[in-house]
N, C-alpha and C. Protein backbone atom coordinates (compact mmCIF):
# COMPACT_ATOMS: atom_id res chain seq x y z
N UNK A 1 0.86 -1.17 0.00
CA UNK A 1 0.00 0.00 0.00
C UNK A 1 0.90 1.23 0.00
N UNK A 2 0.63 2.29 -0.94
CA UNK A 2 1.39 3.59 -1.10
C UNK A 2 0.59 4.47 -0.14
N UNK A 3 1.07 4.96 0.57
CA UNK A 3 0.47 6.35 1.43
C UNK A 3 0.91 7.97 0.87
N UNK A 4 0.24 8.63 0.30
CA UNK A 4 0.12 9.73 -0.08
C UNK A 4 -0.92 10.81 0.33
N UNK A 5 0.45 11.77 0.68
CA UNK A 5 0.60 12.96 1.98
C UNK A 5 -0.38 13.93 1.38
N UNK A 6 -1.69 14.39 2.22
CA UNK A 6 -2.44 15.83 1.73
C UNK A 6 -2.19 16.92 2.55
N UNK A 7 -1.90 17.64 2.37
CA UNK A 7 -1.08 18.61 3.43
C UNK A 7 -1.13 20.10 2.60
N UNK A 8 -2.24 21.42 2.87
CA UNK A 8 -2.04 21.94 2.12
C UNK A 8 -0.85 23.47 2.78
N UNK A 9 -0.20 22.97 3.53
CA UNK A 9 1.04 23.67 3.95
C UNK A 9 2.30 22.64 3.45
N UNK A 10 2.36 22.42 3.09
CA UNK A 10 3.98 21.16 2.54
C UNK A 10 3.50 20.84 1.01
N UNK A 11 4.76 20.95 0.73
CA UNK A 11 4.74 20.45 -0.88
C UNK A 11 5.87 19.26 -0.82
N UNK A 12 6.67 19.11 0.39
CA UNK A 12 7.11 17.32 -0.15
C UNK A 12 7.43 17.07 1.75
N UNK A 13 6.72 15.79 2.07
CA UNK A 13 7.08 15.34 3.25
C UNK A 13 8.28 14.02 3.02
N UNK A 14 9.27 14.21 3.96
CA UNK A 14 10.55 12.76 3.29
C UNK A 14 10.41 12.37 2.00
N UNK A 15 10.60 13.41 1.11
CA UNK A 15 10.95 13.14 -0.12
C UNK A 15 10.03 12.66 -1.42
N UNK A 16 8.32 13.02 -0.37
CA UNK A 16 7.35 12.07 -1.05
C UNK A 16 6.60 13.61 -1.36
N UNK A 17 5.91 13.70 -2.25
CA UNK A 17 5.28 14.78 -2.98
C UNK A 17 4.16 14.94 -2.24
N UNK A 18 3.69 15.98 -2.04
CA UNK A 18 2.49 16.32 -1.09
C UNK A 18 1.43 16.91 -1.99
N UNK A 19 0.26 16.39 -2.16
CA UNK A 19 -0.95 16.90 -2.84
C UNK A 19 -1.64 17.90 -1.66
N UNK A 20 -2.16 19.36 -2.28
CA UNK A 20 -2.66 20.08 -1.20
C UNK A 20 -4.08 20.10 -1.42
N UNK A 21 -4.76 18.94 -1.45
CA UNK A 21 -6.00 18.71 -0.97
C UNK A 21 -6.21 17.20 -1.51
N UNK A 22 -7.52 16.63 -1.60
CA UNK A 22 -8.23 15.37 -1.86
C UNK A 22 -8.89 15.75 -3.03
N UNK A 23 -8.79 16.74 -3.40
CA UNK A 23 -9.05 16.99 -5.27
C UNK A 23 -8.05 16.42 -6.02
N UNK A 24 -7.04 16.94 -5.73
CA UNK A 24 -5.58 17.22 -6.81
C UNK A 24 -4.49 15.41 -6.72
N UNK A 25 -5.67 14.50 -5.36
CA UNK A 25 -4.81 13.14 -5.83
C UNK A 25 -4.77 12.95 -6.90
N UNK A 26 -4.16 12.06 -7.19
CA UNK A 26 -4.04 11.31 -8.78
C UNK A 26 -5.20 10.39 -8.47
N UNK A 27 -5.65 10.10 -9.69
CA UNK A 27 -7.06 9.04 -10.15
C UNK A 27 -7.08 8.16 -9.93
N UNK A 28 -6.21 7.31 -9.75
CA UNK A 28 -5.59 5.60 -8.96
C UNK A 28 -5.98 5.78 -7.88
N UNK A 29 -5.85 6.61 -7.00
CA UNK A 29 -6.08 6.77 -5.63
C UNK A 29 -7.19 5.92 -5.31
N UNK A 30 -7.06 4.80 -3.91
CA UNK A 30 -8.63 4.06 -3.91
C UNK A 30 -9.28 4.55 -2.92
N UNK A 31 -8.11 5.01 -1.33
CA UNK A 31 -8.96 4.97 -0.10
C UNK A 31 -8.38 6.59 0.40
N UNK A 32 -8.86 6.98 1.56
CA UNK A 32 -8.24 7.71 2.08
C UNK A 32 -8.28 7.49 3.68
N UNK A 33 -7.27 7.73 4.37
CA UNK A 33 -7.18 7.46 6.06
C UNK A 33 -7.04 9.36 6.17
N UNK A 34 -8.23 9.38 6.88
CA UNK A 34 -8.38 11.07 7.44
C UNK A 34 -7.65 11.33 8.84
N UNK A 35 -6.92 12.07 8.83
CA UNK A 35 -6.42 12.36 10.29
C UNK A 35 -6.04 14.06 10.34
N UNK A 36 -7.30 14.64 10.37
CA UNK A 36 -7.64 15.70 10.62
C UNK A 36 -7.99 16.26 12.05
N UNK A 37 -8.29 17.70 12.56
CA UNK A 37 -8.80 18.32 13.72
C UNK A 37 -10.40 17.84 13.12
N UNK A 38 -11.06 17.34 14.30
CA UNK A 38 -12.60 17.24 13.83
C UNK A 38 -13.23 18.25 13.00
N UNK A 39 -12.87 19.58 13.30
CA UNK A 39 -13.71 20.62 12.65
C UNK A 39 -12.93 20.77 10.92
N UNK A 40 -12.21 19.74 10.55
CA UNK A 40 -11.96 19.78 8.99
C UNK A 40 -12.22 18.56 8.81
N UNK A 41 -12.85 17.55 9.39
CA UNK A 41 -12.96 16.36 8.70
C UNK A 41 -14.17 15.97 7.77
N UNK A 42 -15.16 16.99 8.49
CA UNK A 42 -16.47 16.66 7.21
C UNK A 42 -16.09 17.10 6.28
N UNK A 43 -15.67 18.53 5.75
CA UNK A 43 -14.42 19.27 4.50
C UNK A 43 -14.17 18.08 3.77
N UNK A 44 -13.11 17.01 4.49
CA UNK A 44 -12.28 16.15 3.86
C UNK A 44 -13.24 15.08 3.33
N UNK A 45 -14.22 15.19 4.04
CA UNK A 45 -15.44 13.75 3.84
C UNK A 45 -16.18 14.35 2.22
N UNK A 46 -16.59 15.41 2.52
CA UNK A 46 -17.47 16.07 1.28
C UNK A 46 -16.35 15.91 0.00
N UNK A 47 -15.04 16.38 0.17
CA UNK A 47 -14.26 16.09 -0.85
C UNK A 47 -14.25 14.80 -1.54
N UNK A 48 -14.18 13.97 -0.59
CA UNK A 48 -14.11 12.44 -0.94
C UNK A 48 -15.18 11.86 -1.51
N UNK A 49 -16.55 12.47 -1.18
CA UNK A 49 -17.51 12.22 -1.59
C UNK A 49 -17.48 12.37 -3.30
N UNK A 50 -16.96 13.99 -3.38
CA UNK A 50 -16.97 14.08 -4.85
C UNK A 50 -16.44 13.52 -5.75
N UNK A 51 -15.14 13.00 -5.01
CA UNK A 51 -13.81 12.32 -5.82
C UNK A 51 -14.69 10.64 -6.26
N UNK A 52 -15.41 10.53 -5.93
CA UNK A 52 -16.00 9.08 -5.63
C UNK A 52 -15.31 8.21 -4.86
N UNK A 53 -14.68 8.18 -4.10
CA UNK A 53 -13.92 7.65 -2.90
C UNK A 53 -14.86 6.01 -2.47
N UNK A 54 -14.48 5.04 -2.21
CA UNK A 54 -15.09 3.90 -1.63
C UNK A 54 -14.73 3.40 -0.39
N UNK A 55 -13.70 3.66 -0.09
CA UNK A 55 -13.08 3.67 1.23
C UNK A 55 -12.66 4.80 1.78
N UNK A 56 -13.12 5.36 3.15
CA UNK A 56 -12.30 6.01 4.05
C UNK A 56 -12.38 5.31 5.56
N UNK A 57 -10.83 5.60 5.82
CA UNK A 57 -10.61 5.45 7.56
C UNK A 57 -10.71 6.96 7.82
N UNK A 58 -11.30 7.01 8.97
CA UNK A 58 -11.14 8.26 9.83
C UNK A 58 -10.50 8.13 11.35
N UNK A 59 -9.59 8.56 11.52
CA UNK A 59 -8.09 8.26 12.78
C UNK A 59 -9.29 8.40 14.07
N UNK A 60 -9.14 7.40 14.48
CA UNK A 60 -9.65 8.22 16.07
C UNK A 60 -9.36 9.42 16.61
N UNK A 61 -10.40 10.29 17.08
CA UNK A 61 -9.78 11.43 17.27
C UNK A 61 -10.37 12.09 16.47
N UNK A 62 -10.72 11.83 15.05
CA UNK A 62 -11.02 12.84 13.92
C UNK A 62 -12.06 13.18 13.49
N UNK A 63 -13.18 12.12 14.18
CA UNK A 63 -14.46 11.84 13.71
C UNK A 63 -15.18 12.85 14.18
N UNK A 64 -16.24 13.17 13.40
CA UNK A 64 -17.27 14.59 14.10
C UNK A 64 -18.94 13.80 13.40
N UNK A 65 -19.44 14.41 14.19
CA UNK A 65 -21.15 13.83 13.61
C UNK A 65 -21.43 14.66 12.38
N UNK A 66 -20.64 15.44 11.70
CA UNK A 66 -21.48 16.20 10.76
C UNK A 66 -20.74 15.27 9.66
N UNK A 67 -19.16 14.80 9.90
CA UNK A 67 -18.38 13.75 9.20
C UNK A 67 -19.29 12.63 8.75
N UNK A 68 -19.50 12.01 9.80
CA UNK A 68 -20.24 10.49 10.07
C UNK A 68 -21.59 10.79 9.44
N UNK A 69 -22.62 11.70 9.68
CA UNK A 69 -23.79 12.21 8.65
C UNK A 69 -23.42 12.02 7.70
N UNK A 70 -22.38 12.82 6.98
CA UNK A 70 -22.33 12.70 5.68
C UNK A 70 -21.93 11.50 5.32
N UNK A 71 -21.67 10.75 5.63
CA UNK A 71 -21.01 9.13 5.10
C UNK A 71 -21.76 8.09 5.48
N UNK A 72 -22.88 8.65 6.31
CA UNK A 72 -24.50 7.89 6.39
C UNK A 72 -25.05 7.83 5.44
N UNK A 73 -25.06 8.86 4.32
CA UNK A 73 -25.99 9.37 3.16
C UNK A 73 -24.92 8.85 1.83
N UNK A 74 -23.97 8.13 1.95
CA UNK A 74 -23.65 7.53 0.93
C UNK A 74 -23.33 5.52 0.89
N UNK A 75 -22.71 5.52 -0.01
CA UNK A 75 -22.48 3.75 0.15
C UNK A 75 -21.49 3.84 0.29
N UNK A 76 -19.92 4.43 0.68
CA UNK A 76 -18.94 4.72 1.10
C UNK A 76 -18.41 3.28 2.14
N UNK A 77 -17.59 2.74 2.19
CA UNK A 77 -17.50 1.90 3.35
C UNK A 77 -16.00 2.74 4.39
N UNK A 78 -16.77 2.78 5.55
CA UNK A 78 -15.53 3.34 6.56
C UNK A 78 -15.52 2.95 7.64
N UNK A 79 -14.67 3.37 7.75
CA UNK A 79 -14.24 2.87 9.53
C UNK A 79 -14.08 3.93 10.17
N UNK A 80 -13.91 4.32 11.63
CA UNK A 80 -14.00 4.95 12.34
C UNK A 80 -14.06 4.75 13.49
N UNK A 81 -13.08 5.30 14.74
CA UNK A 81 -13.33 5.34 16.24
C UNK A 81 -12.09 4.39 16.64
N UNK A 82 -11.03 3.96 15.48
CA UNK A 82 -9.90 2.85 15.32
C UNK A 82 -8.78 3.95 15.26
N UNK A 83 -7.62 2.92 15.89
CA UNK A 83 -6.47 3.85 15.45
C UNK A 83 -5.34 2.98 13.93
N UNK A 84 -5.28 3.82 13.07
CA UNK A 84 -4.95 3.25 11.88
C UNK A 84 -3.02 2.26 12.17
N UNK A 85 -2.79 2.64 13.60
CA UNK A 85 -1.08 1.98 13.73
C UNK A 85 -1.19 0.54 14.50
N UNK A 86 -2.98 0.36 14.79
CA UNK A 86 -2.79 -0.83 14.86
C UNK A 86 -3.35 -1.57 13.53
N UNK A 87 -3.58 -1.48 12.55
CA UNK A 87 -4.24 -2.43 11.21
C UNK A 87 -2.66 -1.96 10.36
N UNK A 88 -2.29 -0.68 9.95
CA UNK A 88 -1.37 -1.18 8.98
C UNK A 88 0.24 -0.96 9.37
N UNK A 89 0.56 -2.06 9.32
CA UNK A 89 2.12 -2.10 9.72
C UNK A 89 2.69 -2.65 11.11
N UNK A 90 1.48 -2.92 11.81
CA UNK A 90 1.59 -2.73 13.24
C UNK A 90 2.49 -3.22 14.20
N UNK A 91 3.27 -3.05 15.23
CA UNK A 91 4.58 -3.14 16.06
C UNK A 91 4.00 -2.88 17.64
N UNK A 92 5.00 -3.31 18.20
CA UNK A 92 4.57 -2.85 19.75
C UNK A 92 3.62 -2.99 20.55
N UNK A 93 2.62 -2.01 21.06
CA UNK A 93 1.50 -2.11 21.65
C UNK A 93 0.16 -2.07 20.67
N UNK A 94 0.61 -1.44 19.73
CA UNK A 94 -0.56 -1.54 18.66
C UNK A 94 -0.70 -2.94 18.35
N UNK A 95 0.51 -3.59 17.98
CA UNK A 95 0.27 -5.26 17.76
C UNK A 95 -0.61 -5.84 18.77
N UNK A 96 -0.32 -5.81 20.12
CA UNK A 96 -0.87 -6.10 20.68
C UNK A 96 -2.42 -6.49 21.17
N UNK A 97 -2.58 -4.90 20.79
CA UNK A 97 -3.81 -4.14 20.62
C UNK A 97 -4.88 -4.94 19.56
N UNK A 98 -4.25 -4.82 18.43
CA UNK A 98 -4.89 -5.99 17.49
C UNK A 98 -5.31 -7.09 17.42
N UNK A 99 -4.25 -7.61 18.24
CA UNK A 99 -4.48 -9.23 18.42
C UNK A 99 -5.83 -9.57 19.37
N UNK A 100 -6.02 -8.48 20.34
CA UNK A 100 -6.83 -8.52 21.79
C UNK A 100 -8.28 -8.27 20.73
N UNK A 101 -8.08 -6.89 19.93
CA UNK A 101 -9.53 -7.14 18.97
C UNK A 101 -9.94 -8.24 18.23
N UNK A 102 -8.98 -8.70 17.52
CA UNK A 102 -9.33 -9.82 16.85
C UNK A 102 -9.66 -10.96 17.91
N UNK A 103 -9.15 -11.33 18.94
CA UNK A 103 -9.56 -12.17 20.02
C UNK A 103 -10.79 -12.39 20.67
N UNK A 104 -11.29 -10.83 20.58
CA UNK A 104 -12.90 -10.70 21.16
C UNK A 104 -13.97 -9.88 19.97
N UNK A 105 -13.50 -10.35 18.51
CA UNK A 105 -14.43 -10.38 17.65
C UNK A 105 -14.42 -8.83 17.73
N UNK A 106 -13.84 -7.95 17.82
CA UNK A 106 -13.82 -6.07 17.58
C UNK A 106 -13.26 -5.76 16.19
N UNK A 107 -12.51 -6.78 15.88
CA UNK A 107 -11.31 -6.30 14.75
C UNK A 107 -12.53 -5.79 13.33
N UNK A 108 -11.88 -4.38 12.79
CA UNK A 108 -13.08 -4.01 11.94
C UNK A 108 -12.85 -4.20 10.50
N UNK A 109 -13.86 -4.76 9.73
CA UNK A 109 -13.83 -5.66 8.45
C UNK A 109 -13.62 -4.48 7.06
């Protein structure tokens, strides 16, 4: 999986090119993991909406009800209320963390 940086203050994070919004990804793009201040995450949701987006994660932390509304009113599949360092890559306590969800049937599909 490629992770590509939206950041509309940075134009390259470690050497990786920074798109300054969820318009200007490239068209390949499939999902997006939001890790925004709540009060820009519906912004980022409505964007995604337009882009036709089929997947978003939203970081714990990021989620707002006007977010989650709007991704009620589509067929979008997301997740939310998860922290994204335990599903991709995961090490340490996040591993951990994972294993204990998947153990008691939490782990999200």
């Amino acid at each position: 999986m490629n992770i590509i940086p939206v950041n509309k203050l940075a134009s390259e994070i470690h050497q990786a090119k920074v798109f300054p919004d969820v318009k200007s990804l490239p068209p390949e793009t499939k999902g997006l993991i939001i890790m925004t201040r709540k009060d820009q995450t519906a912004d980022v949701v409505k964007e995604a909406k337009t882009r036709g987006f089929k997947q978003i994660w939203i970081q714990q932390g990021s989620e707002s009800k006007e977010a989650l509304q709007e991704l009620e009113e589509t067929d979008i599949n997301y997740i939310t209320g998860q922290c994204i360092l335990m599903y991709y890559k995961p090490h340490s306590i996040h591993k951990f963390h994972g294993r204990l969800k998947k153990l008691f049937g939490r782990y999200p599909k």
